[in-house]
Protein backbone atom coordinates (compact mmCIF):
# COMPACT_ATOMS: atom_id res chain seq x y z
CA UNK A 1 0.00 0.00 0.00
CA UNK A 2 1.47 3.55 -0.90
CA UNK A 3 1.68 6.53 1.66
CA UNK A 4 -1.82 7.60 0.34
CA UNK A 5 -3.46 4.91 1.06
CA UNK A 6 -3.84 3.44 -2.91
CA UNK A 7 -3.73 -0.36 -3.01
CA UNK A 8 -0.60 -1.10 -5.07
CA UNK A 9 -1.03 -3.83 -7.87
CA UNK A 10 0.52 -7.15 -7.09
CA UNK A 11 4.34 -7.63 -8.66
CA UNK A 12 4.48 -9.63 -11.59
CA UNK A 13 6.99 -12.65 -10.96
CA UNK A 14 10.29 -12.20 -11.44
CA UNK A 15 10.67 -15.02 -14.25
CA UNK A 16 7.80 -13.51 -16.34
CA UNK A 17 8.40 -9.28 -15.54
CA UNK A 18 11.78 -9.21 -15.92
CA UNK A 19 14.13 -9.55 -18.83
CA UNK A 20 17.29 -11.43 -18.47
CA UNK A 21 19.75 -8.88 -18.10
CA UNK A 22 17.64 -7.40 -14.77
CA UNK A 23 17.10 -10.48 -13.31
CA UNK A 24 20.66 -11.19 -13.52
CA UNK A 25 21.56 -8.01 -11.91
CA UNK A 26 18.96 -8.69 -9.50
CA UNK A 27 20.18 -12.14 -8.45
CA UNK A 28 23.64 -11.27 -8.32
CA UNK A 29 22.67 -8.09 -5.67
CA UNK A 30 20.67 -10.41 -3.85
CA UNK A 31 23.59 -12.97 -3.73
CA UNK A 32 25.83 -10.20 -2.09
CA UNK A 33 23.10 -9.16 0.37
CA UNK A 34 22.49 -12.95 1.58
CA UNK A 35 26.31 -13.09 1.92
CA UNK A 36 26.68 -10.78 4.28
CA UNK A 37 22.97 -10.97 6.35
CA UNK A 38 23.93 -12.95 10.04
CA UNK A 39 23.10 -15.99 10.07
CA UNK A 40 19.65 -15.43 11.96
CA UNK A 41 18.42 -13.05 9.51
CA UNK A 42 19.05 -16.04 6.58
CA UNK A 43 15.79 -17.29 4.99
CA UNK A 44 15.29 -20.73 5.27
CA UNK A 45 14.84 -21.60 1.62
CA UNK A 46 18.52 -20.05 1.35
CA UNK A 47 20.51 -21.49 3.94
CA UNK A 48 22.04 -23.98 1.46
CA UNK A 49 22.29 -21.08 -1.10
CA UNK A 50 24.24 -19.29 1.83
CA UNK A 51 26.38 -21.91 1.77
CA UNK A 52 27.82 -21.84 -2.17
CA UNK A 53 30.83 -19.73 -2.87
CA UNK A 54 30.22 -16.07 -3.68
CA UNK A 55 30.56 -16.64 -7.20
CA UNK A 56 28.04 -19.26 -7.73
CA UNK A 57 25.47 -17.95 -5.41
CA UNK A 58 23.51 -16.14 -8.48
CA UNK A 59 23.88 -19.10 -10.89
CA UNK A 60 23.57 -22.05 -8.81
CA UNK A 61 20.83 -20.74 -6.51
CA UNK A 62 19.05 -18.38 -8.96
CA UNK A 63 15.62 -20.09 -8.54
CA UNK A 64 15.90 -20.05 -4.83
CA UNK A 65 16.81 -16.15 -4.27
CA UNK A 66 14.12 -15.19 -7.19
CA UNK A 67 11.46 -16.83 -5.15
CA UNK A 68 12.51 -15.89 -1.96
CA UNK A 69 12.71 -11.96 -3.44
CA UNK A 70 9.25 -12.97 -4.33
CA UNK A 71 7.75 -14.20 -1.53
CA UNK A 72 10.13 -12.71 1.73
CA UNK A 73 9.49 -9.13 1.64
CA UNK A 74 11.66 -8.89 4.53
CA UNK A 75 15.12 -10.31 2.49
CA UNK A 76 13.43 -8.60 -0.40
CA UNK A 77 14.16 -4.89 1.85
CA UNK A 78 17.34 -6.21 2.84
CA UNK A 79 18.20 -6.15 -0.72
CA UNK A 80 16.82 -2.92 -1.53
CA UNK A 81 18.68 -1.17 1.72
CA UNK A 82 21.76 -2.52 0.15
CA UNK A 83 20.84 -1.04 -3.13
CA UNK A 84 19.91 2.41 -1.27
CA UNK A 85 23.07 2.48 0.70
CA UNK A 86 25.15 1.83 -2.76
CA UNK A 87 23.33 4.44 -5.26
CA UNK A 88 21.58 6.88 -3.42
CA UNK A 89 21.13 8.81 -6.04
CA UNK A 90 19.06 6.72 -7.95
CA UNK A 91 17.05 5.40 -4.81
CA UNK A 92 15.64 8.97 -4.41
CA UNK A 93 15.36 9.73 -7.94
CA UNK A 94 13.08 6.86 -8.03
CA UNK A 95 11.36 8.16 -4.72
CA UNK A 96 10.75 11.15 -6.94
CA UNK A 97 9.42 9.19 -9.35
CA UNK A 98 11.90 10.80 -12.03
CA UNK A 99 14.35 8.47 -13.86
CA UNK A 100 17.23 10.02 -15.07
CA UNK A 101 17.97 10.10 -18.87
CA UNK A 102 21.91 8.72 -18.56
CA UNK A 103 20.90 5.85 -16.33
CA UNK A 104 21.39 2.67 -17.26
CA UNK A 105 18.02 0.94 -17.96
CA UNK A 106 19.35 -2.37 -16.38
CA UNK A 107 20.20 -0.53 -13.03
CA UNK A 108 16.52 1.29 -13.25
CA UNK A 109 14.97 -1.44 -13.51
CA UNK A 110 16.50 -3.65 -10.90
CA UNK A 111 16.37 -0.81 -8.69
CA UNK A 112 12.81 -0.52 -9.07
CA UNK A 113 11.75 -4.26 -9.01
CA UNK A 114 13.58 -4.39 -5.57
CA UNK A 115 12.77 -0.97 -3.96
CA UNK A 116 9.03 -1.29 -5.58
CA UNK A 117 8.64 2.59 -4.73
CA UNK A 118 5.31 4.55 -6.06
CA UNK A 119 4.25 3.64 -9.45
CA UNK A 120 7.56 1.30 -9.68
CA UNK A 121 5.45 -1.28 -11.92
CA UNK A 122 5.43 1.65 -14.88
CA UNK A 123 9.17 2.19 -14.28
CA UNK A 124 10.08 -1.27 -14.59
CA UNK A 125 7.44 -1.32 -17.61
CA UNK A 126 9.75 1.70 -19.00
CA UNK A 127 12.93 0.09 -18.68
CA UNK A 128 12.06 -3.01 -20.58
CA UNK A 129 10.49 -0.92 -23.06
CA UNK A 130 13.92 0.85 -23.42
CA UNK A 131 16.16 -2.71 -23.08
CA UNK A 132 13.99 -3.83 -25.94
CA UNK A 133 14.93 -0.39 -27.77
CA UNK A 134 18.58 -0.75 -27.49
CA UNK A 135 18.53 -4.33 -28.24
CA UNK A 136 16.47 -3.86 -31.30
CA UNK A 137 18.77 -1.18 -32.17
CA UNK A 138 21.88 -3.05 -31.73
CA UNK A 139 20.52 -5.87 -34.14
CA UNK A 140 19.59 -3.31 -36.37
CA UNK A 141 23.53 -1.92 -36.40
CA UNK A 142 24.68 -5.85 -36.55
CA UNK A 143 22.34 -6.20 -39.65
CA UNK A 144 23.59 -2.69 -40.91
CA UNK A 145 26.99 -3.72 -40.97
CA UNK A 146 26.11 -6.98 -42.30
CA UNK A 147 24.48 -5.83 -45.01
CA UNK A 148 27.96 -3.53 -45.88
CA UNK A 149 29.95 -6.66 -45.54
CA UNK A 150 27.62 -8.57 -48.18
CA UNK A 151 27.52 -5.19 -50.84
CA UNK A 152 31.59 -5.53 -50.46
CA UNK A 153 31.07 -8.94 -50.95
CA UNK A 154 29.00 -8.83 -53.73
CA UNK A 155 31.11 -6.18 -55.42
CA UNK A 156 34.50 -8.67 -55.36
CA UNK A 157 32.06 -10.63 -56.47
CA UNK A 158 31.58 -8.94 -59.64
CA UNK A 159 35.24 -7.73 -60.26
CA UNK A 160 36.59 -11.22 -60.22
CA UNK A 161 33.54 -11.73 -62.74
CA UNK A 162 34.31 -9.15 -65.12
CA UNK A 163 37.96 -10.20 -64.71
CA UNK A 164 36.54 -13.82 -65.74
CA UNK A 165 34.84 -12.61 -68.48
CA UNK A 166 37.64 -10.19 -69.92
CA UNK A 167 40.05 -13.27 -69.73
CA UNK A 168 37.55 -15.72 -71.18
CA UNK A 169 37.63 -12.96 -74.42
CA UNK A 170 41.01 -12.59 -74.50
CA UNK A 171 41.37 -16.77 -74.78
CA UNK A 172 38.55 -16.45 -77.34
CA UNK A 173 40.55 -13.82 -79.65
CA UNK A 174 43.60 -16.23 -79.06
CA UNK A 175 41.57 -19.27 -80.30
CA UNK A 176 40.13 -17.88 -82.92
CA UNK A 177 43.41 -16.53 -84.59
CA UNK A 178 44.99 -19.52 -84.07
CA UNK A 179 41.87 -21.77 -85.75
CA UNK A 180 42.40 -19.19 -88.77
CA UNK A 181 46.10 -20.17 -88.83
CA UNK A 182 45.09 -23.54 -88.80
CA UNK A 183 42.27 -23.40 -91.57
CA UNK A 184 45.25 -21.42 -93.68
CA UNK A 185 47.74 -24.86 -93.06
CA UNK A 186 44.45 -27.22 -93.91
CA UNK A 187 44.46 -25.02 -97.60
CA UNK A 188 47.66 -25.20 -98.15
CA UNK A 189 47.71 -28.85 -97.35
CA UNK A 190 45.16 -29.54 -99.49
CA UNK A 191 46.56 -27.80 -102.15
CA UNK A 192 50.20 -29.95 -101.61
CA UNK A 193 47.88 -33.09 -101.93
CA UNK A 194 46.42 -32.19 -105.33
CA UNK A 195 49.24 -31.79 -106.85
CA UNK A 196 50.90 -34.78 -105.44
CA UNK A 197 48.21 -37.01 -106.53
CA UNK A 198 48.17 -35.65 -110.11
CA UNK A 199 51.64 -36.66 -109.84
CA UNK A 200 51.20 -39.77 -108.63
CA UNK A 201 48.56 -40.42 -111.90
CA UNK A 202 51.30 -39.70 -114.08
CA UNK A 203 53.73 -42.35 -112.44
CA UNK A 204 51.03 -45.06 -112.95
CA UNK A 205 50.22 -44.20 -116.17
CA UNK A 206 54.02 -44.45 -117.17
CA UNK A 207 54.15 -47.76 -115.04
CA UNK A 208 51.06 -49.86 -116.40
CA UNK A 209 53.19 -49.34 -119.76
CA UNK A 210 56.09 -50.58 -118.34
CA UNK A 211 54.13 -53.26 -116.45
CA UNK A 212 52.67 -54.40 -120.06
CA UNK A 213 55.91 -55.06 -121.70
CA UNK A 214 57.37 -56.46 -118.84
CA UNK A 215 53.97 -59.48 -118.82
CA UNK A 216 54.91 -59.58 -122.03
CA UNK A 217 58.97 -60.81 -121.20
CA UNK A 218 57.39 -62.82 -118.09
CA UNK A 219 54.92 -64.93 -120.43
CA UNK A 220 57.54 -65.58 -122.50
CA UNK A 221 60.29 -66.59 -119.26
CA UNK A 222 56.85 -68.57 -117.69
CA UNK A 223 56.89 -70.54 -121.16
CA UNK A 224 60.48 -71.84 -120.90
CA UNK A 225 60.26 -72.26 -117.24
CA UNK A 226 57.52 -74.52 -117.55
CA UNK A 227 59.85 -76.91 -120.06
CA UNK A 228 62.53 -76.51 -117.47
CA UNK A 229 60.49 -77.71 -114.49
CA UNK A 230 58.86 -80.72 -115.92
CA UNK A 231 62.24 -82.28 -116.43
CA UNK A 232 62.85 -81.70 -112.60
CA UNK A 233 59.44 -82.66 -111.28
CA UNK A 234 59.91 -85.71 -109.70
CA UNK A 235 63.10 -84.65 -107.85
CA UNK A 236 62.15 -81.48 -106.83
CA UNK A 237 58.88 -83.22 -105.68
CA UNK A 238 61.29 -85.77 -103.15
CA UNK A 239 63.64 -83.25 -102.17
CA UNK A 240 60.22 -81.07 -100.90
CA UNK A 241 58.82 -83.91 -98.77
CA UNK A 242 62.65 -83.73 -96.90
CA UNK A 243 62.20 -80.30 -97.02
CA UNK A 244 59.08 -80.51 -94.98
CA UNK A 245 59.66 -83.35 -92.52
CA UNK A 246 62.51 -81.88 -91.44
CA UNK A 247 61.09 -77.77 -91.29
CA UNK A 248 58.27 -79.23 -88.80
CA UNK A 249 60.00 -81.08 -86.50
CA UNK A 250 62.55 -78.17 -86.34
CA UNK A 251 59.25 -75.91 -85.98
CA UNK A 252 57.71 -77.46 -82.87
CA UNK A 253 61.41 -77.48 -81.02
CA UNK A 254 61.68 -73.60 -81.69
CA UNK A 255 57.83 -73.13 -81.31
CA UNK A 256 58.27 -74.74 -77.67
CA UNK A 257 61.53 -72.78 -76.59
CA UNK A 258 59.77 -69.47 -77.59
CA UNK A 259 56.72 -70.45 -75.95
CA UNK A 260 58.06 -71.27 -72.25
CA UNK A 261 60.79 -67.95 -73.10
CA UNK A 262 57.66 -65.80 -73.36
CA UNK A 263 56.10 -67.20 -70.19
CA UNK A 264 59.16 -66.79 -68.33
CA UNK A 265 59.79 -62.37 -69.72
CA UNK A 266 56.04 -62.43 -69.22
CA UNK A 267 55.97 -63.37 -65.59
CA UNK A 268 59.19 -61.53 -64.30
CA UNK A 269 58.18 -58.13 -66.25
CA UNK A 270 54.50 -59.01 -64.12
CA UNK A 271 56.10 -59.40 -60.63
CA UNK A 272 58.36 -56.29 -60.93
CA UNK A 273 55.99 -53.98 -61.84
CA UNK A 274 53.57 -55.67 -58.95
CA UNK A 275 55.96 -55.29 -56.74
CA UNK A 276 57.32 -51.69 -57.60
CA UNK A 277 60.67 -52.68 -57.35
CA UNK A 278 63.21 -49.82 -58.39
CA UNK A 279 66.19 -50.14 -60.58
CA UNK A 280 69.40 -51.96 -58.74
CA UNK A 281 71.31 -48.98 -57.31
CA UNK A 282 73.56 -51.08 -54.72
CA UNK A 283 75.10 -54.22 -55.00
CA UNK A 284 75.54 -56.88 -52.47
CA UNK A 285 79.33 -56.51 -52.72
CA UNK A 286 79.10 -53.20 -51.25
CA UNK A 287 77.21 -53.51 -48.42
CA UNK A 288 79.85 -55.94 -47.59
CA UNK A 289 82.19 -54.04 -45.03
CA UNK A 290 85.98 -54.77 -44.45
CA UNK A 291 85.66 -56.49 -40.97
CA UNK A 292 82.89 -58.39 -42.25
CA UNK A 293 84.98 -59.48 -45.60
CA UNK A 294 87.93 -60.13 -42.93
CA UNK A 295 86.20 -62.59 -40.40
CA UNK A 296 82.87 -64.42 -42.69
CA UNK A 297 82.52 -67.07 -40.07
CA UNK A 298 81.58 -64.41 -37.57
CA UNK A 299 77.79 -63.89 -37.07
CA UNK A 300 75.75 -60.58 -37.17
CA UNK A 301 76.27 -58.34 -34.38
CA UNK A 302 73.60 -58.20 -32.01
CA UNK A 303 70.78 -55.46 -32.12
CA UNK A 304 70.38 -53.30 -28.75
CA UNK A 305 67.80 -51.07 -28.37
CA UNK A 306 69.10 -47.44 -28.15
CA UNK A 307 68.80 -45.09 -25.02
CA UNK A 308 66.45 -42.11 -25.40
CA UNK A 309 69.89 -39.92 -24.20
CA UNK A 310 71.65 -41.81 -27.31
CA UNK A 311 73.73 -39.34 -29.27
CA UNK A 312 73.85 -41.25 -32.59
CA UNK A 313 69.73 -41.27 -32.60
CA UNK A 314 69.65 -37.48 -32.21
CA UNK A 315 72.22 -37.58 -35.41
CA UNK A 316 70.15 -39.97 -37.51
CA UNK A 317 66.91 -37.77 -36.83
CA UNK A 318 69.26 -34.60 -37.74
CA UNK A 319 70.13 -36.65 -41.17
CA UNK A 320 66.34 -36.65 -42.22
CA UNK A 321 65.68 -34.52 -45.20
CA UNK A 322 64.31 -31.20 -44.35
CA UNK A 323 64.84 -32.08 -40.74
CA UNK A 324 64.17 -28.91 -37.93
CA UNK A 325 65.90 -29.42 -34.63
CA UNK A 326 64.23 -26.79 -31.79
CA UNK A 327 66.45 -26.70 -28.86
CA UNK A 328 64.97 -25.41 -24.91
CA UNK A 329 68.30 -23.74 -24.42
CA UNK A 330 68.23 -23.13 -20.67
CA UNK A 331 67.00 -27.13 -20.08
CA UNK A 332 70.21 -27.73 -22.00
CA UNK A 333 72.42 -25.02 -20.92
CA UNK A 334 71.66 -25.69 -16.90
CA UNK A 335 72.37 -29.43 -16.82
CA UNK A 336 75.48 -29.24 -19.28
CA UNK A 337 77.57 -26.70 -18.03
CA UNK A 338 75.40 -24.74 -15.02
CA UNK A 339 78.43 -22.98 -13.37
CA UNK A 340 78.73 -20.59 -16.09
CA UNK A 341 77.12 -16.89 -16.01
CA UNK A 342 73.73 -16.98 -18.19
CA UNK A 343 75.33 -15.34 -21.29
CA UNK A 344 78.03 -17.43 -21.32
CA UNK A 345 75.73 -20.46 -20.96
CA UNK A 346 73.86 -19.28 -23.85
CA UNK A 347 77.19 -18.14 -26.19
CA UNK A 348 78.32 -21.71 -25.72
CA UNK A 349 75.20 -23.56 -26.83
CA UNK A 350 75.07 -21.20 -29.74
CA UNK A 351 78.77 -21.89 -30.89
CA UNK A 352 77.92 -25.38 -30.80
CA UNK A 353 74.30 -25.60 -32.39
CA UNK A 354 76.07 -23.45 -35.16
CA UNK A 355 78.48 -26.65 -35.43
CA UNK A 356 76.00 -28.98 -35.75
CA UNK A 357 73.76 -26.81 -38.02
CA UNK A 358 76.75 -27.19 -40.73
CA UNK A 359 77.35 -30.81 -40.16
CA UNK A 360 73.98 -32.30 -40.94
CA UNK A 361 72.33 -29.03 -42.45
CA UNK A 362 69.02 -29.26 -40.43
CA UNK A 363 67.62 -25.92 -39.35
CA UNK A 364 67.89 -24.99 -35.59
CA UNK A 365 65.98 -22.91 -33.59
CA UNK A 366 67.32 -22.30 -29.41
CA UNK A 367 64.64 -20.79 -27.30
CA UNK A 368 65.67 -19.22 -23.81
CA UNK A 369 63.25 -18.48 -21.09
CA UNK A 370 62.98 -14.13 -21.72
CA UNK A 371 61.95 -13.86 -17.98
CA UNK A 372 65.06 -15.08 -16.50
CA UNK A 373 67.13 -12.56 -18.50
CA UNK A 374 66.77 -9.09 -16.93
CA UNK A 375 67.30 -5.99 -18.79
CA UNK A 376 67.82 -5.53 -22.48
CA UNK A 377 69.95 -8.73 -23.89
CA UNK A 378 71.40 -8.95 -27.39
CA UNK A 379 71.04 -12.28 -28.38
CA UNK A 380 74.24 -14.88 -29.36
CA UNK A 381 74.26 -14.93 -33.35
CA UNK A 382 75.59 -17.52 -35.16
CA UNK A 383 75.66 -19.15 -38.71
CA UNK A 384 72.59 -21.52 -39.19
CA UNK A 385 71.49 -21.05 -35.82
CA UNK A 386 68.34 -19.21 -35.30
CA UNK A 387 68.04 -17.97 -31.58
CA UNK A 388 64.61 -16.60 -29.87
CA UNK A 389 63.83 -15.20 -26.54
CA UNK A 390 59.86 -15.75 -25.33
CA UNK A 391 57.83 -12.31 -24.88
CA UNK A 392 57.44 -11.05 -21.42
CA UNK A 393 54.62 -13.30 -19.63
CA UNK A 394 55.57 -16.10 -21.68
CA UNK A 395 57.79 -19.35 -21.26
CA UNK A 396 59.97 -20.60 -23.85
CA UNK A 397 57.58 -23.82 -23.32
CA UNK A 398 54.92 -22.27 -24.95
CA UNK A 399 57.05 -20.31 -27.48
CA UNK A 400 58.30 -24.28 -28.80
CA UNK A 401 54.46 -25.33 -28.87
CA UNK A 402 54.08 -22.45 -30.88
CA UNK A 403 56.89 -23.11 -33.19
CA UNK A 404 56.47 -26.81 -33.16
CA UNK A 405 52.26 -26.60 -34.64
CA UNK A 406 53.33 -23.83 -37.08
CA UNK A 407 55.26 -27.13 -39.02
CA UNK A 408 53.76 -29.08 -41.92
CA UNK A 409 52.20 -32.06 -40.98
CA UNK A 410 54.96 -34.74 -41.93
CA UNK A 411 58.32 -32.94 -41.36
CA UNK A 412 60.88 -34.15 -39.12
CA UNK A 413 60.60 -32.09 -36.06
CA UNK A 414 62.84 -32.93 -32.93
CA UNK A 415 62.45 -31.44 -29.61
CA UNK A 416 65.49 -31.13 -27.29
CA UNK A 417 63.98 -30.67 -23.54
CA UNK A 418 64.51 -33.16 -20.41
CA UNK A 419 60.88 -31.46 -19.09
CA UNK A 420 58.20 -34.01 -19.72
CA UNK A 421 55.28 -31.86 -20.22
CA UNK A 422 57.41 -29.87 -23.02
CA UNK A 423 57.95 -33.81 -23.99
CA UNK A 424 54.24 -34.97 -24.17
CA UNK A 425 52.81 -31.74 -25.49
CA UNK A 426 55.50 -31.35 -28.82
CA UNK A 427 55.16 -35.17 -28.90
CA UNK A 428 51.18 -34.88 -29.11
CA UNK A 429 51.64 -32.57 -32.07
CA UNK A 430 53.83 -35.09 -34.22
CA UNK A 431 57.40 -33.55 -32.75
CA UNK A 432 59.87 -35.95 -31.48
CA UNK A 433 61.36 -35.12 -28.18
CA UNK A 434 64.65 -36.13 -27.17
CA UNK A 435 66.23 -35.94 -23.73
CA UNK A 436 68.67 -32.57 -23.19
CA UNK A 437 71.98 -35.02 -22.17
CA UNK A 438 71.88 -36.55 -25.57
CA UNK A 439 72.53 -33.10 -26.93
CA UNK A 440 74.80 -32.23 -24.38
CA UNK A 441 76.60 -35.48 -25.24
CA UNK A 442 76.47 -34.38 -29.32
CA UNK A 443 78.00 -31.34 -28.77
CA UNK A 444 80.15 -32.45 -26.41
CA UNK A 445 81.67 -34.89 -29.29
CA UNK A 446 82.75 -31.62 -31.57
C-alpha cells in the first residue's frame, strides 16, 4: 500500500516481468546481500544457497533467491537497503518518481523491481520498453553492418567476374586466330595433296606401260620355265617332302623354346611392376664391409635397443631430409655446463648448435626463457642457428608449442627438452622429443 493509502497492484513474478539482463543483476545483488545478512536473519529456503561460494550464489541458486525476493518481503528490503546504501542517487530519484535520462536501464529497472517505490510497476514497464529499444537497435547496427559486408562482398564478387569474363575474351581472340592459322595450313595442305596425286597419276600411267611389256617378257620366261620344271618334277617333288619333314620337327622345337621364353619375360616383367621394385642402385658386394669381408665365419652383431639420451639417434633424426631441430636452451644449458654466467651459458650452446647446423644441415631454432634474462639482452648470433627469446609473460615452453604446430604435418621435427610436459605436449603434435643429455653429449663430441 502507498503513503496515500492506494492499493498497489501485485508484482508480476520475477521469471515472467523481468528480462534477463535485470534479473541477472537482481540475483547477483541479492547474492551479495544474503552473503553478508547474520546468520539469523538467513531465509530458510537459502541457507544452502548461503552456503555456495560467492561466485556461484547467483547461478547455482538463482531459482531459490528469485522466489525468496518474491515471496520474503523482509530479504526482499534487505536487498533494496543494500541497493539504497550503494546508489543513493538513484534510490531517491526513483522516490521522486523521475528516472534520469543517462541511467542505465538495467540498473533502473533492478532498482525498481527491488525498492518497488510509487508507481515502480510503470518504471520497470519503462525500462524493458527501453532494453527492448537498445537491443532492437543493436541488431539493427549488426544487420547494418552486415548488409555492408555482403555489398563488399558482392562487389569482389563482380570484379573477379568481369575479370573472368575479360580473360575468357582474350582466350577467345587467341583461339580464334589460331583456328584461322590452322584453316590457312588445312588449304595449303590440301593444295600440296592435289598436286601430289596428279603426280602420282602420271607415275602409274608411265608404269602400267612398263608393267605391259614387262607381262609380255614374263609370259615368255613362264613358257620356258615350264619346259625346265617338268624335267625336274619328280626330284624337286622328293627333295620337298625332306624339305618338310625336317622344317616341322625343327618348328615345334623352336615353337616350344619361344613359348616357355615368353612365359618366363612375361611373368618376371608381371612381378616387378607388382611389386614396384626400383632399378638396382647397390650391390651386395658393397654392403659388404671390411671387418665383415675379414672374419665371414663371424655372425651378425647383435641389435640393442638405443637409449632415449643416445647421441647417434639425435644424429640420424638430424640426417632426415628437411629435418628442424628446436632446442629449450636453458634445459640444455643448466644441466650441461650450469656454473657458467647466463650469457656465457647461452654463447656456448650457440657456438655449438652453429656446429652442428653445418654438419647435418638441419635448421635450428634455441629458445631461452625471456623472464630469467633481466634488462635488455642482445642475443648470441651464429651461422645456421636461429636464436629466440619468449615475450614477457611467456615461457619458452609455450614459445616451442608455438613453433612446433606452425610445421607441416609430416616434417621431421625434434624437440630437445629433459621437461616431460614440453615432452608430451611437442610429442602430441607429431614432434619428437629427445632428452637434453643426448645433446649435451652431441655437442660435447665436436
Amino acid at each position: 500500500m502507498s503513503s496515500d493509502g492506494a492499493v498497489q497492484p501485485p508484482a508480476p513474478p520475477a521469471d515472467e516481468a523481468l528480462p534477463d539482463a535485470v534479473r541477472r543483476r537482481v540475483l547477483e545483488l541479492a547474492a551479495e546481500v544474503l552473503g553478508g545478512l547474520p546468520p539469523a536473519s538467513v531465509p530458510t529456503s537459502l541457507a544452502g544457497v548461503r552456503k555456495f561460494a560467492p561466485a556461484r550464489r547467483a547461478s547455482a541458486g538463482a531459482a531459490p533467491l528469485a522466489a525468496a525476493l518474491e515471496r520474503d518481503d523482509g530479504f526482499r528490503s534487505e536487498v533494496a537497503l543494500a541497493v539504497r546504501r550503494t546508489d543513493p542517487e538513484l534510490s531517491d530519484a526513483l522516490d521522486a518518481r523521475r528516472v534520469p535520462l543517462v541511467a542505465d536501464p538495467v540498473q533502473v529497472a533492478a532498482a525498481s523491481y527491488l525498492i518497488r517505490q510509487e508507481g515502480w510497476q510503470q518504471t520497470l514497464q519503462a525500462a524493458n520498453v527501453q532494453l527492448r529499444q537498445r537491443a532492437a537497435e543493436t541488431l539493427a547496427q549488426q544487420d547494418s553492418r552486415e548488409l555492408v559486408r555482403l555489398r563488399e562482398e558482392l562487389a569482389r564478387a563482380l570484379a573477379q567476374v568481369d575479370a573472368a569474363r575479360a580473360d575468357a575474351e582474350r582466350q577467345v581472340r587467341a583461339l580464334t586466330q589460331e583456328l584461322d592459322d590452322v584453316r590457312r595450313e588445312l588449304r595449303r595442305h590440301r593444295s600440296d595433296a592435289d598436286r601430289a596425286r596428279a603426280q602420282a597419276k602420271s607415275a602409274q600411267d608411265a608404269a602400267q606401260d612398263r608393267t605391259t611389256a614387262a607381262e609380255s617378257e614374263v609370259e615368255r620366261a613362264r613358257l620356258r620355265a615350264e619346259r625346265a620344271e617338268a624335267d625336274q618334277a619328280s626330284t624337286r617333288e622328293a627333295l620337298e617332302a625332306l624339305r618338310r619333314a625336317d622344317k616341322e620337327g625343327r618348328s615345334l622345337a623352336g615353337s616350344r623354346a619361344r613359348l616357355l621364353l615368353d612365359t618366363v619375360v612375361d611373368a618376371a616383367i608381371g612381378l616387378r611392376r607388382e611389386l614396384g621394385l626400383p632399378p638396382v642402385d647397390v650391390l651386395p658386394a658393397d654392403l659388404v664391409t671390411p671387418a665383415e669381408a675379414a672374419s665371414p665365419a663371424a655372425g651378425p652383431p647383435a641389435a640393442r635397443a638405443r637409449e632415449d639420451d643416445d647421441p647417434a639417434r639425435l644424429t640420424e633424426l638430424l640426417l632426415m631430409p628437411q629435418a628442424h631441430l628446436v632446442v629449450d636452451g636453458y634445459n640444455v644449458t643448466k644441466a650441461a655446463y650450469g656454473e657458467l654466467p647466463l650469457a656465457d651459458q647461452r654463447a656456448r650452446l650457440v657456438s655449438g648448435l652453429s656446429s652442428l647446423a653445418a654438419r647435418t644441415r638441419a635448421e635450428v631454432t634455441c629458445c631461452f626463457d625471456g623472464a630469467v634474462v633481466e634488462g635488455r639482452v642482445v642475443a648470441p648470433s651464429a651461422r645456421g642457428v636461429r636464436v629466440r627469446f619468449s615475450a614477457p609473460g611467456q615461457s619458452a615452453d609455450e614459445l616451442i608449442r608455438r613453433l612446433v604446430r606452425a610445421e607441416p604435418p609430416g616434417r621431421v621435427v625434434v624437440v630437445v627438452s629433459s621437461d616431460r610436459e614440453v615432452a608430451d605436449g611437442v610429442r602430441a603434435v607429431g614432434a619428437r622429443p629427445v632428452p637434453s643429455a643426448a645433446l649435451a653429449r652431441l655437442l660435447a663430441r665436436g
